[in-house]
Each structure stands twice: as structure tokens, then as C-alpha cells.
Protein backbone atom coordinates (compact mmCIF):
# COMPACT_ATOMS: atom_id res chain seq x y z
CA UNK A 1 68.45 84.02 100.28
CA UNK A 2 69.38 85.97 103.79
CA UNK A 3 69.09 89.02 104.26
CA UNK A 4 72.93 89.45 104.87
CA UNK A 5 73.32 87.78 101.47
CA UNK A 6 71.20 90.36 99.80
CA UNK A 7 73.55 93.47 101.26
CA UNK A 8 76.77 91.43 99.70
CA UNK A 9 74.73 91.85 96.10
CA UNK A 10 74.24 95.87 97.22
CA UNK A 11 77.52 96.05 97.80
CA UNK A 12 78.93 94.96 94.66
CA UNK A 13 76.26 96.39 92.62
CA UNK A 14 77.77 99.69 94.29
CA UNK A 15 81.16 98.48 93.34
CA UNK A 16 80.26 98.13 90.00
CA UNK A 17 78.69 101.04 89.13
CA UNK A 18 80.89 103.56 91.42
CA UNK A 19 83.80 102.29 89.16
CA UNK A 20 82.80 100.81 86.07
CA UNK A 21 83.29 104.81 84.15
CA UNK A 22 85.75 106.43 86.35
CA UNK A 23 89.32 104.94 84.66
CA UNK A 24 90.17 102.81 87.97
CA UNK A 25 88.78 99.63 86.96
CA UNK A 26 85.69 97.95 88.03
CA UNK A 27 87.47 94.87 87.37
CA UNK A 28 89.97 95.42 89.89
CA UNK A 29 87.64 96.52 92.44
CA UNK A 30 85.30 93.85 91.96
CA UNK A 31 88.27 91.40 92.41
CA UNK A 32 89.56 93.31 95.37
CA UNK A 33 86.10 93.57 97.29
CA UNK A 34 84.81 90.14 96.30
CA UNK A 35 88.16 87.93 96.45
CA UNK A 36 88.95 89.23 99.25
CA UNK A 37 86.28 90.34 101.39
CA UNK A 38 82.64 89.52 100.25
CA UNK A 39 83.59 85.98 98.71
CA UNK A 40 80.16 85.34 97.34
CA UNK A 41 81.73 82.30 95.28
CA UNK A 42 81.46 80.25 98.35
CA UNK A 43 77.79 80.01 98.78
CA UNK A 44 76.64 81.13 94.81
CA UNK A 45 79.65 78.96 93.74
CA UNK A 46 82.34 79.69 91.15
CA UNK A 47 80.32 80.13 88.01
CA UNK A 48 77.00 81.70 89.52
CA UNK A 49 79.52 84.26 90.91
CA UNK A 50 80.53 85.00 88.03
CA UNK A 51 77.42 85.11 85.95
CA UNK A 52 76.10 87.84 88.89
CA UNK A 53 79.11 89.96 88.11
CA UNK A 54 77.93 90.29 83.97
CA UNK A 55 74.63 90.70 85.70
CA UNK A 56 75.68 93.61 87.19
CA UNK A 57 77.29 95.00 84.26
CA UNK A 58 74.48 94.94 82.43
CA UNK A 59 72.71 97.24 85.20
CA UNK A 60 75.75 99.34 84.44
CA UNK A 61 75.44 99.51 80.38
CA UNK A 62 71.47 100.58 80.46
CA UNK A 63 72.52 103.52 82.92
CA UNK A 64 74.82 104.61 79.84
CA UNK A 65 71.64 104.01 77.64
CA UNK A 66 69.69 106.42 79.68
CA UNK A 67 72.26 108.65 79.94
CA UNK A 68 73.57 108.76 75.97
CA UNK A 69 70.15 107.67 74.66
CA UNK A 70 69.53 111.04 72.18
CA UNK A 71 73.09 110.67 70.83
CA UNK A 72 72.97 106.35 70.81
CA UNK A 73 69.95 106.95 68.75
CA UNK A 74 71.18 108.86 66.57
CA UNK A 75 73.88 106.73 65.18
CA UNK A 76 71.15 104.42 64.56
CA UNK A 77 69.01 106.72 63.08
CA UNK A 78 66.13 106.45 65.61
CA UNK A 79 67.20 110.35 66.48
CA UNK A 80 67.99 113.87 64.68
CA UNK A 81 70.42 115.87 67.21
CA UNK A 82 69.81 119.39 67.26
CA UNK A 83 72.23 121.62 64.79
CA UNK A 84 74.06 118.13 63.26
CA UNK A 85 73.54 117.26 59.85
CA UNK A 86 74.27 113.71 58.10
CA UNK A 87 77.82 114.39 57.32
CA UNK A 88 79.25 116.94 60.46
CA UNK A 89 78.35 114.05 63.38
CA UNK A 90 79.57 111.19 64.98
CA UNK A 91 78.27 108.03 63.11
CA UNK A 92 77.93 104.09 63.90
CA UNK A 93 80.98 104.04 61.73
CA UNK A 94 83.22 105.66 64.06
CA UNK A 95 82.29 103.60 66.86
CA UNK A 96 82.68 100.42 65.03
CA UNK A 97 86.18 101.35 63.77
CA UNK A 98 87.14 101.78 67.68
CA UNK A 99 85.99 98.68 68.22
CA UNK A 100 87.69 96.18 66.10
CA UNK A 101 91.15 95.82 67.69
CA UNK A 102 89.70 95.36 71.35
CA UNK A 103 86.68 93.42 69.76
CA UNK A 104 89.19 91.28 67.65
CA UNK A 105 92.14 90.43 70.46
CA UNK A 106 88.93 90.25 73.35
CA UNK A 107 87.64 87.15 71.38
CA UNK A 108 90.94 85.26 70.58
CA UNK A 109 92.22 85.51 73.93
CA UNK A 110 88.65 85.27 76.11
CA UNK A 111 89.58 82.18 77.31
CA UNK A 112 93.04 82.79 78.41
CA UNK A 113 91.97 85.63 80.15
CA UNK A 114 89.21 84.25 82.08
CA UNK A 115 91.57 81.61 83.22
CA UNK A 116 95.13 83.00 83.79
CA UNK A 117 94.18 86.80 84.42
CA UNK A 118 91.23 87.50 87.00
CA UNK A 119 93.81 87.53 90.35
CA UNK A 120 94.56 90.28 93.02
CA UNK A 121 98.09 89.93 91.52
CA UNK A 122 97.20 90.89 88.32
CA UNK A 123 95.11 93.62 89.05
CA UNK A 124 97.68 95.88 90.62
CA UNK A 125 99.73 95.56 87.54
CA UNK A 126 96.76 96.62 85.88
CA UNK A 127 96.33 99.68 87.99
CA UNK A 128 100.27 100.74 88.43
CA UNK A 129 100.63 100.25 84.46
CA UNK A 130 97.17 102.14 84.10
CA UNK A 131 98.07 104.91 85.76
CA UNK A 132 101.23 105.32 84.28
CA UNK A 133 99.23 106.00 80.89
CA UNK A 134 97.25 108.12 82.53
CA UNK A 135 99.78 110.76 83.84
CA UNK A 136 101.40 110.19 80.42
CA UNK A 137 98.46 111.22 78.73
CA UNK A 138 97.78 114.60 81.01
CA UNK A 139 101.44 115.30 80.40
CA UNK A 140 102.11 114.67 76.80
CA UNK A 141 98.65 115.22 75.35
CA UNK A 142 97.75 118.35 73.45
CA UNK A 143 97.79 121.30 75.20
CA UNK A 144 94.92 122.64 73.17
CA UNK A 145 92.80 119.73 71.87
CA UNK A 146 91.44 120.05 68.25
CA UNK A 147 88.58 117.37 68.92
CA UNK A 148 86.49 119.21 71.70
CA UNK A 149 83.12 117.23 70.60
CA UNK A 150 81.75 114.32 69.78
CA UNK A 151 80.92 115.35 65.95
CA UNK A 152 84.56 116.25 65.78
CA UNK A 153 86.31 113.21 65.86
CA UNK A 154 87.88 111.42 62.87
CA UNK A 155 88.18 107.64 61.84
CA UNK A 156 92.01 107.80 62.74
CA UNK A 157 91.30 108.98 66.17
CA UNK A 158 88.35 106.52 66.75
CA UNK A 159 90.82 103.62 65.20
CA UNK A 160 93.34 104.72 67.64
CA UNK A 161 91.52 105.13 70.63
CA UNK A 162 90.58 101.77 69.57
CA UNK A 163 94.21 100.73 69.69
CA UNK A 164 94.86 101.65 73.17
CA UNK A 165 91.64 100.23 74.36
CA UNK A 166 92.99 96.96 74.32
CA UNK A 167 95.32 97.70 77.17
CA UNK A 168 91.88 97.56 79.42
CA UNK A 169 91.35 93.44 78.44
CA UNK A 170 94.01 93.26 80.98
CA UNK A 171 92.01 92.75 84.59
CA UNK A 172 92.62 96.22 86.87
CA UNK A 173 93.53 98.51 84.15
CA UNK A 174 90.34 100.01 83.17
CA UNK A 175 88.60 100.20 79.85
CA UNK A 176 87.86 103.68 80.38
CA UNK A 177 91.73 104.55 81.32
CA UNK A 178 92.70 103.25 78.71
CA UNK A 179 90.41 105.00 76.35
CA UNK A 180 90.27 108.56 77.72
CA UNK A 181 94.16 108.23 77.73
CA UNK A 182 93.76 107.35 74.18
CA UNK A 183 91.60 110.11 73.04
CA UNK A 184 93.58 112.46 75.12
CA UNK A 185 96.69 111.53 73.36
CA UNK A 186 95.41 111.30 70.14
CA UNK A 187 93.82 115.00 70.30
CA UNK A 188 90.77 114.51 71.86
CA UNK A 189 89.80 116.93 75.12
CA UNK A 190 88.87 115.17 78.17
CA UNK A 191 85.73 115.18 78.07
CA UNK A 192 85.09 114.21 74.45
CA UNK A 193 87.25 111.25 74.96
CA UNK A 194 85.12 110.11 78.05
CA UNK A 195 81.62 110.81 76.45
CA UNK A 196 82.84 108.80 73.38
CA UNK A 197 84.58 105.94 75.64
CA UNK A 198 80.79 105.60 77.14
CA UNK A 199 79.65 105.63 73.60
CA UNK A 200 81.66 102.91 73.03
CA UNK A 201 80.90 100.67 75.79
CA UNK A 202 77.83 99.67 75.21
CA UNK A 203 78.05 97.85 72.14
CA UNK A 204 81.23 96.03 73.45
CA UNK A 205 80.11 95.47 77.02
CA UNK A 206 76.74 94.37 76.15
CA UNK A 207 78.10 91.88 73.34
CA UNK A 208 81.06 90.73 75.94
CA UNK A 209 77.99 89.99 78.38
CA UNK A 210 75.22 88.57 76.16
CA UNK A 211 77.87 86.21 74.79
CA UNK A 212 79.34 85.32 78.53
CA UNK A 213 75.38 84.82 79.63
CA UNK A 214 74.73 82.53 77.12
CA UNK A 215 78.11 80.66 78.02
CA UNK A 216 76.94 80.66 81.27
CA UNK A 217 73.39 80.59 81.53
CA UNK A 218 73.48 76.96 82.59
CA UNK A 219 74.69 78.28 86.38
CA UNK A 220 71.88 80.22 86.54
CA UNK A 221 69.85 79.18 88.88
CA UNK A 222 66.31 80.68 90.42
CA UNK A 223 67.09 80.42 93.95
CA UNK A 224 69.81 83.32 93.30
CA UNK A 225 67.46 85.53 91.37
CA UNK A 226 66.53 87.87 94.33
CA UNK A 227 70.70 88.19 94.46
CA UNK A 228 70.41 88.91 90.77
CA UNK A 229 67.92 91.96 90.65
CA UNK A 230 69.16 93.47 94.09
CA UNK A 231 72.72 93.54 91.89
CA UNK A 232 71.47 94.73 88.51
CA UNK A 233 69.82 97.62 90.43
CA UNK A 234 72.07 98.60 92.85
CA UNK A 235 75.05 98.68 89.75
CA UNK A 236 72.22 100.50 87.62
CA UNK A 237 71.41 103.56 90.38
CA UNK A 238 74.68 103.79 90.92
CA UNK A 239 75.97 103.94 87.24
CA UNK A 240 73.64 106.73 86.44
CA UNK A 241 74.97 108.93 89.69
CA UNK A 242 78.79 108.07 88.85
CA UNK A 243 78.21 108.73 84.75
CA UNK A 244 77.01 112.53 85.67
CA UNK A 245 79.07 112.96 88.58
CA UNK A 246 81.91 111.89 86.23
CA UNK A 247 81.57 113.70 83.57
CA UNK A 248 81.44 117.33 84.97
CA UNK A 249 84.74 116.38 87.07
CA UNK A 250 86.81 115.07 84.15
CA UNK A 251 86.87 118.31 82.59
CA UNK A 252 87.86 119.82 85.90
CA UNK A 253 90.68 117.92 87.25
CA UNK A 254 91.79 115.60 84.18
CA UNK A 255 93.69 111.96 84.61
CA UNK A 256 96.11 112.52 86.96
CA UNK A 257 93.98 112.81 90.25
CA UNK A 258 92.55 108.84 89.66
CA UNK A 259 95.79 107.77 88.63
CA UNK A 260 97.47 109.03 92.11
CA UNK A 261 94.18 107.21 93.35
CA UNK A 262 95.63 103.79 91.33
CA UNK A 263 98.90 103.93 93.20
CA UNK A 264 97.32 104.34 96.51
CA UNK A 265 95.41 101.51 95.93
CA UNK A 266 97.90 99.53 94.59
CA UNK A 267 100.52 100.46 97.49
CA UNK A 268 97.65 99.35 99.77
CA UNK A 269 97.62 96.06 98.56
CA UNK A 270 100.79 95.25 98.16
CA UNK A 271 100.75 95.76 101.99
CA UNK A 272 97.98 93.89 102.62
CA UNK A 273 98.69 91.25 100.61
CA UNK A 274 103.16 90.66 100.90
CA UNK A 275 103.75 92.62 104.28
């Protein structure tokens, strides 16, 4: 593996985990970067590339477990949070009810997805669309959230956040747009809605990967492993730095900033790509 090689795995690994919690899809960028610049399919080939990109979104989910780890313990009993008691906290419950409808449509349509969906084309109506919830969602929501923690938010809420979260299955319109626009909508304050949209995404990012690894763990090959670690890394470092950074600027500036960001992006391409 060249050196040059190695700095195409940095690259995306910083990709990934720049992008994979702000709400402007990692997807997309990934895509974008890789399709059209990096092309690491041509020398890893088609499925190796795209084992290395669950690779690297693994390196992404642990930097959510070291982040959330007190409160992901707790839903699994592993960990008593300070000033909660059994029935005033968020529970496994909650998180499972906000998973089914993604969880549910994700595995009926995996296939069709994979195929038909994963395309520069594609992604900017994922980020246009996106966005569009997104300013919604700053405009409409509550003007003075109810929910304004974790331990606040009910099973309707969670089930409807859930709802909306299966916007993000399309490629380039971000599973965390989708679900902070959700929870803002549905009463949530912006921050709650993003820490429980992290909360979230590990069960259903690390099931969507194990089960993709195993379906692909046949293109796995150990001549690509340095390409493999210098990925899961690079996403991992850079997960942890975006997660914090995140977080105290969501509160601050809201939706609207990233989806102006979308349309940018999107405007860009379209240049690039039919002018």
C-alpha cells in the first residue's frame, strides 16, 4: 500500500467523521469526495471500497461511545446517572421505539438502495430536500421547547423522531437532519434532539454495519488492512472533535446555518457537474 494511498484513507476518514453528526450528510460527502475525486474503487475495487467506507463508520460510532458512554450505560443498566431515578430518565425503550420505522423500511429496501441510490445525482436531492426540513423545522418548531433534556422526552416524541428519520435512508440527506428536525418539530430543543439523535445512532449504525460486514466480509482482503486502520482512526479522531464541537454550536446557531451550507453545496455541484 503507497504512501499516497494511505493519505486517500486519511482523507475520507476525515470526511467521515467531520460530517457523519453535523445534519449535512456523510453520505453525500463521502460520495462527493470519493466519486469524484479520490476514486479509491479503482485500485481497492468496487466492493473493498465499500466495505472501507462501513469501516470507517464504525471509527465514527465508538467516538459516540466515548462520548455518550455514562448515559449509553445507563439504558443498559451498566450506569446510575447522577439525580435520575428508574422512572424520570431516558430508557432503552425510548430508543428502540425511534428505531423501528427507519430500522423496519432500512431492511426492506437495503437492497434497492445500495443499487439505485448511492449517485452524485441523488445526493443533491438529498441535501436541497434536507435542508428544506431543516429551515422548516427552525421556523415552525416551538418557540419554547417543553423537552429541554434527555430524561424529558416521551414515547410519542421518540416514535416520531423515529418517523422522520427515515427521510435520512435517502443518500445526501443526513440521518442527523433528519432527526434533529424531527425532535425540533416535535418539541424537542436543539440540543436534546441532537444528543438523543447520537443516542440513537449507535444501535442502528452499528447493526446497519455489522450486518453490511458480514455481507461483505468476503472483499476483505489483508493487503488493504493498513488502508483499513489508517480509516477507522482518522474517522474515529475526527468524530470525537466534530461530536463536541457540535454540540456546543447547535444550541447557538440552530438548523438553518448547515442548511444554507446544503444549498451551497448543492448549487456547487450542479455547476460542476451540468454547466
Amino acid at each position: 500500500m503507497e504512501l499516497f494511498d494511505l493519505l486517500k484513507a486519511l482523507i475520507l476518514g476525515f470526511v467521515e467523521g467531520m460530517t457523519e453528526f453535523a445534519p449535512i450528510s456523510s453520505t453525500g460527502h463521502l460520495i462527493i469526495v470519493d466519486d469524484m475525486w479520490l476514486r479509491t474503487s479503482e485500485f481497492l475495487g468496487k466492493y473493498s471500497a465499500n466495505t472501507f467506507k462501513i469501516v470507517i463508520q464504525l471509527g465514527s460510532i465508538f467516538a459516540v461511545i466515548v462520548v455518550f458512554w455514562k448515559r449509553l450505560f445507563s439504558l443498559v443498566g451498566l450506569y446510575k446517572l447522577k439525580g435520575t431515578t428508574s422512572g424520570s430518565q431516558l430508557k432503552l425503550s425510548h430508543v428502540i421505539v425511534g428505531l423501528i420505522p427507519a430500522g423496519v423500511l432500512g431492511l426492506l429496501f437495503e437492497d434497492f438502495i445500495d443499487e439505485h441510490l448511492f449517485s452524485v445525482e441523488t445526493v443533491l436531492v438529498g441535501l436541497v430536500i434536507g435542508a428544506i426540513l431543516m429551515i422548516v423545522a427552525d421556523k415552525f418548531g416551538p418557540k419554547v421547547p417543553k423537552t429541554k433534556t434527555l430524561d424529558q422526552i416521551t414515547y410519542k416524541q421518540a416514535f416520531s423522531v423515529g418517523l422522520v428519520q427515515c427521510f435520512s435512508l435517502w443518500p445526501g440527506f443526513s440521518r442527523s437532519g433528519a432527526t434533529i428536525s424531527g425532535g425540533v418539530l416535535f418539541g424537542m430543543n436543539h440540543r436534546t434532539a441532537a444528543d438523543f439523535t447520537f443516542i440513537m445512532a449507535v444501535p442502528i449504525m452499528f447493526g446497519a454495519s455489522f450486518l453490511s460486514l458480514l455481507k461483505n466480509w468476503e472483499y476483505v482482503e489483508l493487503d488493504h488492512l493498513s488502508f483499513y486502520i489508517v480509516g477507522f482512526v482518522s474517522a474515529f479522531v475526527f468524530a470525537l472533535i466534530s461530536i463536541k464541537f457540535f454540540l456546543k454550536l447547535i444550541a447557538r446557531v440552530k438548523l438553518t446555518p448547515f442548511a444554507i451550507y446544503r444549498l451551497v453545496l448543492a448549487a456547487v455541484l450542479i455547476v460542476i457537474i451540468y454547466m
